[in-house]
Protein backbone atom coordinates (compact mmCIF):
# COMPACT_ATOMS: atom_id res chain seq x y z
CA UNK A 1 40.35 85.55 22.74
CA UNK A 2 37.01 87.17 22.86
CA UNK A 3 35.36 84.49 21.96
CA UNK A 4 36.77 82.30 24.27
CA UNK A 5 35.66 84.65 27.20
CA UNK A 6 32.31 84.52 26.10
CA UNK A 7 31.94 81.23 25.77
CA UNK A 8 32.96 81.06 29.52
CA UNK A 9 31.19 83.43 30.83
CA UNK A 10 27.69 81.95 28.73
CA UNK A 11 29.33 78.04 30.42
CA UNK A 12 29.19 79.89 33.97
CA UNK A 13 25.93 81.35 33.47
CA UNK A 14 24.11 78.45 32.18
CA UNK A 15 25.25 76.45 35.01
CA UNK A 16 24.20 79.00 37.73
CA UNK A 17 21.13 79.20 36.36
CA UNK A 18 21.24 75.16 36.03
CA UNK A 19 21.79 75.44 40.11
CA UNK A 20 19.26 78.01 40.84
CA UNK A 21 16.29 75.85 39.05
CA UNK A 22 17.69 73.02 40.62
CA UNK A 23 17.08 74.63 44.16
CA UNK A 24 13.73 76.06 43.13
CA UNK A 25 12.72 72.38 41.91
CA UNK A 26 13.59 71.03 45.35
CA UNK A 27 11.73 73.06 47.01
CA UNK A 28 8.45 72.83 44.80
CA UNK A 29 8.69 69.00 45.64
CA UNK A 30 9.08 69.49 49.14
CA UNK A 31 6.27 71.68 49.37
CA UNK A 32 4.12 69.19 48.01
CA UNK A 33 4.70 66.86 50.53
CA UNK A 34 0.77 65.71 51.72
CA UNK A 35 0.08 67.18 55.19
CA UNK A 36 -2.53 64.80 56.70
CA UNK A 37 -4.60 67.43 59.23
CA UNK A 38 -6.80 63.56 60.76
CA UNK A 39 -6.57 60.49 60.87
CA UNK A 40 -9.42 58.11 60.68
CA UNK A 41 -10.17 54.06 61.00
CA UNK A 42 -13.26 52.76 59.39
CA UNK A 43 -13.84 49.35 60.89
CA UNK A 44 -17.14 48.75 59.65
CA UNK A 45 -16.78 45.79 58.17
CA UNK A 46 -14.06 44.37 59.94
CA UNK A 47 -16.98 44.72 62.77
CA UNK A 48 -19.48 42.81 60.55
CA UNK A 49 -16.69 39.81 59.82
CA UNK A 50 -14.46 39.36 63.03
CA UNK A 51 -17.11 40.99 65.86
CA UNK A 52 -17.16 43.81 67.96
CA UNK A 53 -14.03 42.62 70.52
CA UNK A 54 -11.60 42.82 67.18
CA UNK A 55 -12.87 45.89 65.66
CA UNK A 56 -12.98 47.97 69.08
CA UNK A 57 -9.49 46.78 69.41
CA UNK A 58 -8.27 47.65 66.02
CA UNK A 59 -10.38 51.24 66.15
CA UNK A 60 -8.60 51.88 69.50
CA UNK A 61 -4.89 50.80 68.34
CA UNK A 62 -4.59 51.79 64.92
CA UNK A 63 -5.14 55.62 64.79
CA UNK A 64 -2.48 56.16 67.71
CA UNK A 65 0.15 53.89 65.76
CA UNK A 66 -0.94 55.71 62.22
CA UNK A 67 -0.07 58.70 64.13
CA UNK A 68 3.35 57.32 65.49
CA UNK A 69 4.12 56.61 61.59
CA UNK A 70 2.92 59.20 59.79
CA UNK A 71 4.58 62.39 62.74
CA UNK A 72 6.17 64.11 60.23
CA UNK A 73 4.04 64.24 57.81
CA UNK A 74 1.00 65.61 60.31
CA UNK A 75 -0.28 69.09 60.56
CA UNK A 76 -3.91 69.26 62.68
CA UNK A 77 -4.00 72.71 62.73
CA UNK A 78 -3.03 73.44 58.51
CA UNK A 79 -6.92 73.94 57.13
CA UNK A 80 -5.99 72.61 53.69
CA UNK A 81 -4.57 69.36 55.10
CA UNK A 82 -5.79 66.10 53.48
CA UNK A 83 -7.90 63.57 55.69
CA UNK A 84 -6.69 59.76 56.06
CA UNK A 85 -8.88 57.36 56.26
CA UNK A 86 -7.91 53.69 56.70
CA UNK A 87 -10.55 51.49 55.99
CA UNK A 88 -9.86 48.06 57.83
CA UNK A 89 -11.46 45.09 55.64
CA UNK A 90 -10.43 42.27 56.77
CA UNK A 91 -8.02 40.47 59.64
CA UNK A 92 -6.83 36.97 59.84
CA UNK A 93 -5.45 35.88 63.34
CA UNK A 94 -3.64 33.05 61.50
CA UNK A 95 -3.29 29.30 61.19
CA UNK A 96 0.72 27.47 60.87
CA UNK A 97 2.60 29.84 58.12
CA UNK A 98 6.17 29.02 59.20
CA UNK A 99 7.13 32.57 59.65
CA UNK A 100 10.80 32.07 58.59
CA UNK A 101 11.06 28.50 59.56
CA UNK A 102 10.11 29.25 62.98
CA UNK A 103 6.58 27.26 63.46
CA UNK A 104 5.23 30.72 64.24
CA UNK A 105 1.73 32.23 63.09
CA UNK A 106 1.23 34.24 60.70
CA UNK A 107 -1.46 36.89 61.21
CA UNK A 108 -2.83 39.37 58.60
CA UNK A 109 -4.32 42.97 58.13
CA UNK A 110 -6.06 44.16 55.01
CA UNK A 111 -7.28 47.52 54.18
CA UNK A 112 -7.38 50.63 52.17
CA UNK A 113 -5.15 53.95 52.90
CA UNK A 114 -8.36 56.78 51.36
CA UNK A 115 -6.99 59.73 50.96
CA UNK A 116 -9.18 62.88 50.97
CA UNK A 117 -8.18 66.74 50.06
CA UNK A 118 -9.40 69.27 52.35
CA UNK A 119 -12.64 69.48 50.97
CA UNK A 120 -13.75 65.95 50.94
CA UNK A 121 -12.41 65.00 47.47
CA UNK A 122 -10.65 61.70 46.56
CA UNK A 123 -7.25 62.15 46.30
CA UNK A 124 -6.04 58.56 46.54
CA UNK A 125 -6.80 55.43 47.49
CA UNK A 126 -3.65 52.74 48.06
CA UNK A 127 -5.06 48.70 49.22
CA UNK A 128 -2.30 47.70 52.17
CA UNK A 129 -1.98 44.43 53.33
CA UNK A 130 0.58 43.67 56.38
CA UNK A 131 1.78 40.68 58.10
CA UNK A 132 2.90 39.69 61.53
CA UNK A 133 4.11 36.42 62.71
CA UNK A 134 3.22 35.38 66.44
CA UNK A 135 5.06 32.59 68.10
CA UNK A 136 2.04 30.69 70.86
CA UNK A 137 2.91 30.13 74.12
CA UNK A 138 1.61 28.47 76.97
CA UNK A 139 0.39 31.90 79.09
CA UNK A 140 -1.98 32.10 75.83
CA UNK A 141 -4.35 28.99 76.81
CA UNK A 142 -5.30 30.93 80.11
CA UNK A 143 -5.03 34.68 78.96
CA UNK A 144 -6.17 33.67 75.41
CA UNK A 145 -8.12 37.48 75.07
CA UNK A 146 -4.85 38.93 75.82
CA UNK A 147 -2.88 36.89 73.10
CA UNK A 148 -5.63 37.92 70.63
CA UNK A 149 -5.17 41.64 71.89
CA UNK A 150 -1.73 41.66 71.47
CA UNK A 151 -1.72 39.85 67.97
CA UNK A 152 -4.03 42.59 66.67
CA UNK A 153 -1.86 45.35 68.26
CA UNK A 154 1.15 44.07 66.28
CA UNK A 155 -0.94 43.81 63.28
CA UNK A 156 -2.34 47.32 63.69
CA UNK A 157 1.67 48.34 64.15
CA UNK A 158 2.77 46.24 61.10
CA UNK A 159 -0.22 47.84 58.99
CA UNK A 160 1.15 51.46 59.73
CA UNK A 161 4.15 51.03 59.73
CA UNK A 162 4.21 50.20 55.75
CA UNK A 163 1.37 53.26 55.56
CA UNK A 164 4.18 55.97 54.88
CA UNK A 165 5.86 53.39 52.28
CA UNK A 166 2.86 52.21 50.16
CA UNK A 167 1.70 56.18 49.90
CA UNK A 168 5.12 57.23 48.69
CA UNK A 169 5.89 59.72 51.47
């Protein structure tokens, strides 16, 4: 009967501490969750390929919709935050892609997601490439620069909205 206690009380034991490591292990991977302290757009050569009207557009749009995406994950004030920097290369404004059978556009973003550590040091660097389709209408032939805004807006909310996905937050 002795032994039968002790084997109990070692089976309780060994599963509180199973429990208590447990906890201690979720909380070690929540604490090293990335805290992004700025975001930044690098449209350098998105400037150089589609002009200045696209890239001012993109540089204006993207951050704030980053920003939107990535809330929980931000902390401007933490000092040891990491930096993101999301280098545009290249955007398509589309020709005929049948976005699901529709007759739509399809439009397309390409960049990198460059992560830095909080003293300039490459942590990461993840390529992203996003889609939106874009149905024409007829307003577009007269208000074509606002069609072309609004395409790269949706782009620029496609492209961070898979941000938090493709860096595995």
């Amino acid at each position: 009967m002795a032994t039968s206690a002790v084997s109990r009380r070692a089976a309780l034991l060994s599963l509180g501490s199973l429990v208590v490591l447990s906890i201690g292990a979720v909380r070690r991977a929540t604490a090293q969750t990335v805290r992004f302290r700025d975001i930044r757009v690098d449209v350098w050569r998105l400037r150089g390929s589609d002009g200045d009207q696209t890239a001012d557009w993109v540089e204006e749009d993207l951050p704030r919709d980053l920003g939107k995406a990535l809330a929980p994950y931000m902390a401007p004030a933490e000092r040891n935050g990491a930096t993101l920097l999301a280098r545009i290369d290249n955007l398509d404004l589309g020709g005929a892609g049948g976005a699901r059978g529709s007759g739509g556009l399809v439009d397309s973003i390409e960049g990198v997601l460059i992560v830095s550590g909080p003293r300039g040091g490459l942590a990461a660097q993840t390529p992203l490439r996003a889609i939106a389709s874009y149905q024409e209408s007829a307003v577009d032939q007269a208000l074509f620069e606002d069609a072309y805004h609004g395409r790269v807006a949706a782009l620029a909310v496609a492209f961070a909205g898979s941000a938090p996905r493709r860096l595995g937050i």
